[in-house]
Every structure is written in C-alpha cells, then in structure tokens.
N, C-alpha and C. Protein backbone atom coordinates (compact mmCIF):
# COMPACT_ATOMS: atom_id res chain seq x y z
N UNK A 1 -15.56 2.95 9.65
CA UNK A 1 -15.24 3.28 10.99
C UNK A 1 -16.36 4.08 11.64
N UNK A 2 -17.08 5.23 11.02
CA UNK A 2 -18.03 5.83 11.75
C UNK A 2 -18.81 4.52 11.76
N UNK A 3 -19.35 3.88 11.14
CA UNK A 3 -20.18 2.52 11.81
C UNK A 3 -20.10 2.18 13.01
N UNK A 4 -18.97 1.91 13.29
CA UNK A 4 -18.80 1.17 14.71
C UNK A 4 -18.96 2.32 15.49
N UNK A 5 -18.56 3.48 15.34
CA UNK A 5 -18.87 4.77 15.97
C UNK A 5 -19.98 5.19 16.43
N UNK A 6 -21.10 4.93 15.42
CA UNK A 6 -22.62 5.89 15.65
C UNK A 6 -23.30 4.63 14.96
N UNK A 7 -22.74 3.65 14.61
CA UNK A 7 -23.62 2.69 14.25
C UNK A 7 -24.20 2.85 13.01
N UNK A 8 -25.00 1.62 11.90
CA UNK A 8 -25.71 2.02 10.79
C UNK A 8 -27.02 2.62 10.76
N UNK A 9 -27.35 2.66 11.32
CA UNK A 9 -28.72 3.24 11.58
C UNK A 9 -28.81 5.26 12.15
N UNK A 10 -27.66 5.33 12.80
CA UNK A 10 -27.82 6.73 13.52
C UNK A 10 -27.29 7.85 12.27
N UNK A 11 -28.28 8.94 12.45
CA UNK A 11 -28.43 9.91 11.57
C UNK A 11 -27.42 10.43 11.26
N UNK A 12 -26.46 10.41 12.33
CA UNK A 12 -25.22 11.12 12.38
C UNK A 12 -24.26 10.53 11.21
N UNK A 13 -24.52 9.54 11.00
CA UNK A 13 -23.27 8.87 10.16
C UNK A 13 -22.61 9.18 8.90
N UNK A 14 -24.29 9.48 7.88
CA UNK A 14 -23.98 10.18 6.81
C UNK A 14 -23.24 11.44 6.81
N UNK A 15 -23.05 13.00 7.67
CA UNK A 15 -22.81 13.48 7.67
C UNK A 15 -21.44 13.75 7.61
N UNK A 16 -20.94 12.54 9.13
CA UNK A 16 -19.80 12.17 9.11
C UNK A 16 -18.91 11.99 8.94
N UNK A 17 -19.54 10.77 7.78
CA UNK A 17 -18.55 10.53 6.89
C UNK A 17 -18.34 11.67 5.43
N UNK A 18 -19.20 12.23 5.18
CA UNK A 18 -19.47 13.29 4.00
C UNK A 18 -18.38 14.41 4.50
N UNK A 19 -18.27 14.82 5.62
CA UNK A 19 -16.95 16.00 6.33
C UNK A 19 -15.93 15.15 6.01
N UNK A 20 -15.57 13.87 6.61
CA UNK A 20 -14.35 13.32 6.46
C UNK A 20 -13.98 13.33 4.99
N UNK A 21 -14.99 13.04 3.96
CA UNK A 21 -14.77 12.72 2.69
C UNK A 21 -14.12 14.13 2.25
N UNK A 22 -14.67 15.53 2.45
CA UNK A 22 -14.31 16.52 2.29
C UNK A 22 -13.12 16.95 2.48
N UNK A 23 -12.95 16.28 3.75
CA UNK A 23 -11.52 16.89 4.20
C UNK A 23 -10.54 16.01 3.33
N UNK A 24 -10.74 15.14 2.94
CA UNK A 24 -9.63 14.24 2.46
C UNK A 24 -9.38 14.89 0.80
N UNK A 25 -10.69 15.11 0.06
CA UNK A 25 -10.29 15.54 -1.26
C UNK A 25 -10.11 17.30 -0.93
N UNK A 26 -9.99 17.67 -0.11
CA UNK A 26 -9.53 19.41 -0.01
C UNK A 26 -8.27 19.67 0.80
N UNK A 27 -7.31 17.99 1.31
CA UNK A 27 -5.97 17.83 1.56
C UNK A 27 -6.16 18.46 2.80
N UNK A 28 -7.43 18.43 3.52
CA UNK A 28 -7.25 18.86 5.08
C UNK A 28 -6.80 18.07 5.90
N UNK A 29 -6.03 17.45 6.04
CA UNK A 29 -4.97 16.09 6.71
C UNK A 29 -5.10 16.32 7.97
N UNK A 30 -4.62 17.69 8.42
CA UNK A 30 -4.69 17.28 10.10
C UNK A 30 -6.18 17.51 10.55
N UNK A 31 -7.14 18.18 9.92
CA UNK A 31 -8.33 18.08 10.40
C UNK A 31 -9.14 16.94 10.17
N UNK A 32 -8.90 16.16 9.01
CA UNK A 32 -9.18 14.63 8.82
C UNK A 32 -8.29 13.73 10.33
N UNK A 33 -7.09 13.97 10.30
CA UNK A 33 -6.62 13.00 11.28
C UNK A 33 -7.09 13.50 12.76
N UNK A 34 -7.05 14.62 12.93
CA UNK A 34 -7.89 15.36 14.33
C UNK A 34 -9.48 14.61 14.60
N UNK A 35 -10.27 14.68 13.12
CA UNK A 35 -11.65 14.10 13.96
C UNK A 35 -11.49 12.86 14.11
N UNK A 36 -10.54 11.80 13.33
CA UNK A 36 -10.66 10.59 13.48
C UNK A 36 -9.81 9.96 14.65
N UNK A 37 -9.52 11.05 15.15
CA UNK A 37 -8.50 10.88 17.03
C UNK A 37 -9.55 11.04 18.08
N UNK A 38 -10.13 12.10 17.06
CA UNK A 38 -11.62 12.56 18.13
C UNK A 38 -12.55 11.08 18.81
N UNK A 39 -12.67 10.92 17.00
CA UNK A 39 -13.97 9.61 17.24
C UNK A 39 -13.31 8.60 18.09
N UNK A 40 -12.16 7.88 17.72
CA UNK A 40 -11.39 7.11 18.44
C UNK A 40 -11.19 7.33 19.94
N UNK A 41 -11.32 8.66 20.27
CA UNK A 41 -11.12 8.66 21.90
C UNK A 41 -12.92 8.64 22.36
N UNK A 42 -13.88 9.11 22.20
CA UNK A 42 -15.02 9.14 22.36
C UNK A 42 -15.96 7.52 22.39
N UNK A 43 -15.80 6.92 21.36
CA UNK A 43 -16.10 5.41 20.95
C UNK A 43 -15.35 4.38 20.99
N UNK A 44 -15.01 3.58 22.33
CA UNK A 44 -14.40 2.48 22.07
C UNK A 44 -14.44 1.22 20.83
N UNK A 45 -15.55 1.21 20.61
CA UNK A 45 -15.64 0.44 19.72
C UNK A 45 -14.61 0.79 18.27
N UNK A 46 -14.83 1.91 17.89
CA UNK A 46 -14.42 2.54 17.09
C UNK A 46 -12.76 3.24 17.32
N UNK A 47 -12.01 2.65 18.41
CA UNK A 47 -10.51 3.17 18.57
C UNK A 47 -9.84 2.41 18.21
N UNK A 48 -9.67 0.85 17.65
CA UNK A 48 -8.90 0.56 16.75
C UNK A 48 -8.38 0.86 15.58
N UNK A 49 -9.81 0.99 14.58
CA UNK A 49 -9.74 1.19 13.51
C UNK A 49 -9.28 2.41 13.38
N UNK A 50 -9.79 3.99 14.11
CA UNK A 50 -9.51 4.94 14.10
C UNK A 50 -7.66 5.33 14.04
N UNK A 51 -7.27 4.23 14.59
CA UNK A 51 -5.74 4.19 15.37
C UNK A 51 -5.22 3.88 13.50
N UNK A 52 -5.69 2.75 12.64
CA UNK A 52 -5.58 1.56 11.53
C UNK A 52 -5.36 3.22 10.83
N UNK A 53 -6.61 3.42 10.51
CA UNK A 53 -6.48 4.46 9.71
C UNK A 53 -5.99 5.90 9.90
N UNK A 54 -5.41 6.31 11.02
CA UNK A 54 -4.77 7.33 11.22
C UNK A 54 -3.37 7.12 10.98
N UNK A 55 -3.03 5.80 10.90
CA UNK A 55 -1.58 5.47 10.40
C UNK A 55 -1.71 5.56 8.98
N UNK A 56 -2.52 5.04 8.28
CA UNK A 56 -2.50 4.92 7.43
C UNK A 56 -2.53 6.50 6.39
N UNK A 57 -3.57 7.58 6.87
CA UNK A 57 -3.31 8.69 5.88
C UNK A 57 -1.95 9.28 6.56
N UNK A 58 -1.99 9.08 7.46
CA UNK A 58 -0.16 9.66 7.62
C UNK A 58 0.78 9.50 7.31
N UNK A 59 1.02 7.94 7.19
CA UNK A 59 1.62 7.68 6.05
C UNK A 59 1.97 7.65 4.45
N UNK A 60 0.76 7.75 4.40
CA UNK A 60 0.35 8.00 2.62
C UNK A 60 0.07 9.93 2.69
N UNK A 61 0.24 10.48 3.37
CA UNK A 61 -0.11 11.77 3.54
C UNK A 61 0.11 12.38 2.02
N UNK A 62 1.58 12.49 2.09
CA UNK A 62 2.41 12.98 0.62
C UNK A 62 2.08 12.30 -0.68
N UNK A 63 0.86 11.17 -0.93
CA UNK A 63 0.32 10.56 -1.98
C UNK A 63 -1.02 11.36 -2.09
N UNK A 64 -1.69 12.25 -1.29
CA UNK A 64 -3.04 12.50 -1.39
C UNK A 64 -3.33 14.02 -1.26
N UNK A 65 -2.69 14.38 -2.16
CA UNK A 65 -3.05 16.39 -2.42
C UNK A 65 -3.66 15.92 -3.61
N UNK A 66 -4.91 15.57 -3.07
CA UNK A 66 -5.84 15.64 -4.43
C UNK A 66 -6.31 16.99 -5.20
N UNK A 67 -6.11 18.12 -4.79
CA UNK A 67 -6.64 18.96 -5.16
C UNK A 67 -5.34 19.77 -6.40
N UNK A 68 -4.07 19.07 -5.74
CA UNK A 68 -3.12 19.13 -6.61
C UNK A 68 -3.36 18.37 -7.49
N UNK A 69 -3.23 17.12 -7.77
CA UNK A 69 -3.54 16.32 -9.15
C UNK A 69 -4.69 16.57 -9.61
N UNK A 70 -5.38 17.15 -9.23
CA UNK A 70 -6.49 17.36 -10.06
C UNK A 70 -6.18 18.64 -11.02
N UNK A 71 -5.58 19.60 -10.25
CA UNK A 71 -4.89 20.99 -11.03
C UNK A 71 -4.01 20.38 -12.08
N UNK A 72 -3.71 19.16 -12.03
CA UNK A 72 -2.33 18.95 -13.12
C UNK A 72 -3.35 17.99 -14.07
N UNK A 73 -4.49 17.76 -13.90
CA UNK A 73 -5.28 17.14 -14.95
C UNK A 73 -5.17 15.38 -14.42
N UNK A 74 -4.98 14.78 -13.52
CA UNK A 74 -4.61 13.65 -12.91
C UNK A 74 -6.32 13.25 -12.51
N UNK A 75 -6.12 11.57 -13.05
CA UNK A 75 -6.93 10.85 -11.98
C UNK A 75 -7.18 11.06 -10.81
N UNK A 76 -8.14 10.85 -9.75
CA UNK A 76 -7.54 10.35 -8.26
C UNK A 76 -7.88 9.60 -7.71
N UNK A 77 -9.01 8.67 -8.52
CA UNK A 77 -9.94 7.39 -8.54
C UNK A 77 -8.81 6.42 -9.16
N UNK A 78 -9.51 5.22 -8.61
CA UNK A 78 -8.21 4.27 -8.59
C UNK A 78 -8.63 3.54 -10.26
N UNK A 79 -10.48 3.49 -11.06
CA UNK A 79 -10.62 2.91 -11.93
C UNK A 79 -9.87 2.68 -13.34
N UNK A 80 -9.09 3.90 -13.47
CA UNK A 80 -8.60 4.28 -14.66
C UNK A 80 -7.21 2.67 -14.55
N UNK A 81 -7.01 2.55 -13.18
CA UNK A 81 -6.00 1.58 -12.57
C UNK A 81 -6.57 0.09 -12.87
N UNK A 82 -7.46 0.41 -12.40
CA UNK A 82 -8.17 -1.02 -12.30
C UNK A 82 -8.73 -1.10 -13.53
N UNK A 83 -9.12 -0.44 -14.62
CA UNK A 83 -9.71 -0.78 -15.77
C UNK A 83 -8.22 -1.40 -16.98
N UNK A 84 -6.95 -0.77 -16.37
CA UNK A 84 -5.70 -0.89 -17.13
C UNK A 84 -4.95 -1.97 -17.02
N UNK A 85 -5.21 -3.01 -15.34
CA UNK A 85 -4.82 -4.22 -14.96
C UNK A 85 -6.21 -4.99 -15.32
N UNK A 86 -7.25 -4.90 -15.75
CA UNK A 86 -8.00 -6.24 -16.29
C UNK A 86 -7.53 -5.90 -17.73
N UNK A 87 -7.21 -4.84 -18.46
CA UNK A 87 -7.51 -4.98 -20.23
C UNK A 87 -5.79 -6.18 -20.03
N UNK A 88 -5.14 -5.27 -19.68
CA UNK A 88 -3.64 -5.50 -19.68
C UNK A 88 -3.37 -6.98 -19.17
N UNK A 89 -3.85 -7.63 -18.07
CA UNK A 89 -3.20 -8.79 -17.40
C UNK A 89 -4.61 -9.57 -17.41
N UNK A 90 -5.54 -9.62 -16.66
CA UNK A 90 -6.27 -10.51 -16.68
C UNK A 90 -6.79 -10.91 -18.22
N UNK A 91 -7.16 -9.77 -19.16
CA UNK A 91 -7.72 -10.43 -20.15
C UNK A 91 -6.82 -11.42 -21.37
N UNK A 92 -5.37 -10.98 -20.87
CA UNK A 92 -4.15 -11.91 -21.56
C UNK A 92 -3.75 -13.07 -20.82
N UNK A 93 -3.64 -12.62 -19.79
CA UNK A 93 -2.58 -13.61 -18.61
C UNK A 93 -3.57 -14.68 -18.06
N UNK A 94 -5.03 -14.37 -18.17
CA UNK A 94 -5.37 -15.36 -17.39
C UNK A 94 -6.85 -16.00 -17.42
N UNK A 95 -6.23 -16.54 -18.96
CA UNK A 95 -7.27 -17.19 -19.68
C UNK A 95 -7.26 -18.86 -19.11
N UNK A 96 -8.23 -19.59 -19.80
CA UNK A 96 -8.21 -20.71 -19.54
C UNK A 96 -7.20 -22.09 -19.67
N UNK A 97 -6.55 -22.59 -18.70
CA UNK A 97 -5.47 -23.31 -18.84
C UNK A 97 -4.05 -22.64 -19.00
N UNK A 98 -4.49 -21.14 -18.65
CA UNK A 98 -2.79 -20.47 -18.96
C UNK A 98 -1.81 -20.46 -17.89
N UNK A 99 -0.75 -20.87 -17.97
CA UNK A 99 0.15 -21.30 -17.00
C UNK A 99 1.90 -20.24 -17.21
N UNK A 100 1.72 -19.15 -16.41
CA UNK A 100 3.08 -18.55 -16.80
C UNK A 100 4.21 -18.31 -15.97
N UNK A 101 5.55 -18.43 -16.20
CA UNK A 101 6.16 -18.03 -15.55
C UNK A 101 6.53 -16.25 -15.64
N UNK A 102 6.94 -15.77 -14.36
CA UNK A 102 7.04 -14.43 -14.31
C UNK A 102 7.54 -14.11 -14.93
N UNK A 103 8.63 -14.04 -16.02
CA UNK A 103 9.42 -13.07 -17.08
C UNK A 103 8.28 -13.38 -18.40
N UNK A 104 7.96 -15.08 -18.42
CA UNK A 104 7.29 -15.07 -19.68
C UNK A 104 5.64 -13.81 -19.02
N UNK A 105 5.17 -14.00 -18.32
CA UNK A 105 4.31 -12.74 -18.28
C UNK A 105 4.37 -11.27 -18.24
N UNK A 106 5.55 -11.14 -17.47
CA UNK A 106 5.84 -9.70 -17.50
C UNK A 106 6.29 -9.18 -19.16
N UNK A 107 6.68 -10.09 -19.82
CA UNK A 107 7.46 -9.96 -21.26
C UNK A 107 5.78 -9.56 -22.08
N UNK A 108 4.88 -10.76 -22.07
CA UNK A 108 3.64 -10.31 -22.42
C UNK A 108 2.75 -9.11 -22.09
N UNK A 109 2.72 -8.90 -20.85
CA UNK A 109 2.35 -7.52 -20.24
C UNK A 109 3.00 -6.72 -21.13
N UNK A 110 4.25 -6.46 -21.18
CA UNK A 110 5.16 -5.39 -22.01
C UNK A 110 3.91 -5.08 -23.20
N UNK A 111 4.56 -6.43 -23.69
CA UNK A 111 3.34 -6.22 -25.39
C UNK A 111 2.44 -5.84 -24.99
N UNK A 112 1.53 -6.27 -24.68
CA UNK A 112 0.26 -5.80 -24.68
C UNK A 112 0.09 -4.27 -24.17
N UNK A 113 0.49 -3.61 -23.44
CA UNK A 113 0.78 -2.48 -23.03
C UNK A 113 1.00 -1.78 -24.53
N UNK A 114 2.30 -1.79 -25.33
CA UNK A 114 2.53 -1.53 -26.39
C UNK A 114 1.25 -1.45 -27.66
N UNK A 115 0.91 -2.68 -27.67
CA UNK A 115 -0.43 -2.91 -28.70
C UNK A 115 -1.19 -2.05 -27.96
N UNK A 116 -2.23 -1.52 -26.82
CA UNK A 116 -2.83 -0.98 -26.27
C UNK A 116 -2.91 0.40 -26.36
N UNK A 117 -1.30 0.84 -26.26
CA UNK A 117 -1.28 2.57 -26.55
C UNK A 117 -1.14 2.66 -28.07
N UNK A 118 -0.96 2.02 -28.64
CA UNK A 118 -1.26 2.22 -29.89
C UNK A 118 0.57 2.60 -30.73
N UNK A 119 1.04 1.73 -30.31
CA UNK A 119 2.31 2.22 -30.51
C UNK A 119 2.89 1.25 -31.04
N UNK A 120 2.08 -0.08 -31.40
CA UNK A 120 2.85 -1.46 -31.79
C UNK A 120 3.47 -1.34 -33.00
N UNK A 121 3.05 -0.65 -34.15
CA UNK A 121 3.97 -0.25 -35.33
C UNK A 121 5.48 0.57 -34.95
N UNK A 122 5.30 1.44 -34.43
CA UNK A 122 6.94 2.02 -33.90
C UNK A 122 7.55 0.92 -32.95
N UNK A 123 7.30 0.21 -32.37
CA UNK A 123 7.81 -0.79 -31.90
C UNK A 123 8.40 -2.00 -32.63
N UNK A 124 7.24 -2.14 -33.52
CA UNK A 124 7.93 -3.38 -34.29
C UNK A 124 8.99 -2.51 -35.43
N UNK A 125 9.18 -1.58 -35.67
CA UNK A 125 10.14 -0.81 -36.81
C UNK A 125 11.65 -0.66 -35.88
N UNK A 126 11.20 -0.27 -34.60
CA UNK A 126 12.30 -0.21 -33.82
C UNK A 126 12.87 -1.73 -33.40
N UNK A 127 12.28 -2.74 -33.63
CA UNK A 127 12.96 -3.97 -33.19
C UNK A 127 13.57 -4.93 -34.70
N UNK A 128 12.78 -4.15 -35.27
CA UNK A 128 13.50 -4.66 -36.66
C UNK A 128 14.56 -4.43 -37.00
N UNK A 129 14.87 -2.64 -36.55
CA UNK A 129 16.13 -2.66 -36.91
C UNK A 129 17.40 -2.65 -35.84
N UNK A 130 16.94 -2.86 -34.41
CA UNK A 130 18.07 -2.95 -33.20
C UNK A 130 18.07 -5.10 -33.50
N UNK A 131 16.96 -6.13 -33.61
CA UNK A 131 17.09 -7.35 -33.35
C UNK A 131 18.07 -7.55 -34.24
N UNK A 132 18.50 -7.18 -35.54
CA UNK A 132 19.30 -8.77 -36.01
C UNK A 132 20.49 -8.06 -35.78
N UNK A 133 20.85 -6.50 -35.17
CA UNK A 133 22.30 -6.19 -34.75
C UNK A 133 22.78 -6.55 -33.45
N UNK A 134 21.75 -6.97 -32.55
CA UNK A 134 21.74 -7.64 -31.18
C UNK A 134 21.99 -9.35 -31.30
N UNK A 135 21.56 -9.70 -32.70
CA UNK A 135 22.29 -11.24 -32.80
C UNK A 135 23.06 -11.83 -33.04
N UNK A 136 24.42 -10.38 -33.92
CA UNK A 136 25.59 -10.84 -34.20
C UNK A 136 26.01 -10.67 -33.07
C-alpha cells in the first residue's frame, strides 16, 4: 500500500513501512489504523487498499498482541505453519497419481501428525487395546 502511496522509488517508503511494521508487532492498533486512514485520505491512489486493510487489522485486531505471544513463548511468523502443512499434507497427500477422498485424507493427516510428534508407539498401544473391544 505505501507503494501506491509514495510510489517505489520515493525515499519515504522504506521508513513507512518500517513505523507501520513497528506498530503492528508493539500492538499499536489504533496508531497503525490512524496512519493508514491518514495515507488513505492524502493519496487517492492508495484509499482503497488503505480502506482493504483497515478492515482487515480490525478485524483480526484480537489475533495480533504479538508482544503477548511472544511473552508466552509463541510463534508469530506464519513458517512454523507452513513448514507443518507441507511435512504433514503435501508430502503424504499429494504425491504422484494420488487421488483422495476427504475422510480418507483427513484420516491420513491424523497419522501422520501422530508419526510426526513422535507419539506413534502410544498410539498404536492405545488402539490395540480400545480396537478389538470396539469390534464386538
């Protein structure tokens, strides 16, 4: 959004965006949503998006006290996410010629999740002894 604002080239941009970035991981919400009302009234170009994304941390407001999850030892980068949906689903679910229906994948997801944390032995001890009382 500062792009369309000050453009790629103008000095101003880096800065910009480096305050906004600030304000967002130090949970300054209304001073994040204040400059981006700012820019939006100042730069036409730039009052859509400004509008896009002022809905947007307002809405998600109560998802982003980063400075709280970070005190509780929490992620706040999305990779740990994205590194857990390729081990978990793409590198099982969606190999060559694999064709699934949603329970048969979600059932696989399960497992693999299981094998992953390292928990597949208590799992299989626990299904050994709940499966053959679930088949009478």
């Amino acid at each position: 959004m500062g792009r369309l604002a000050f453009g790629p080239e103008d000095g101003r941009l880096r800065g910009w965006v480096e305050a906004r970035r600030q304000q967002l991981l130090d949970y300054e919400m209304d001073a994040l949503l204040g400059a981006l009302a700012q820019l939006g009234a100042q730069h036409e170009a730039a009052r859509e998006k400004a509008e896009d994304l002022m809905g947007y941390y307002e809405h998600n407001r109560s998802r982003m006290d980063f400075p709280r999850y970070r005190r509780m030892g929490l992620q706040i980068g999305s990779s740990p996410v994205e590194s857990a949906c390729n081990q978990i689903v793409t590198q099982r679910l969606k190999g060559a010629g694999m064709r699934w229906l949603e329970a048969g994948a979600q059932t696989i997801a399960r497992l693999r999740c299981i094998l992953l944390s390292g928990e597949w032995t208590a799992f299989r001890q626990h299904w050994n002894r709940t499966a053959p009382a679930a088949a009478i």
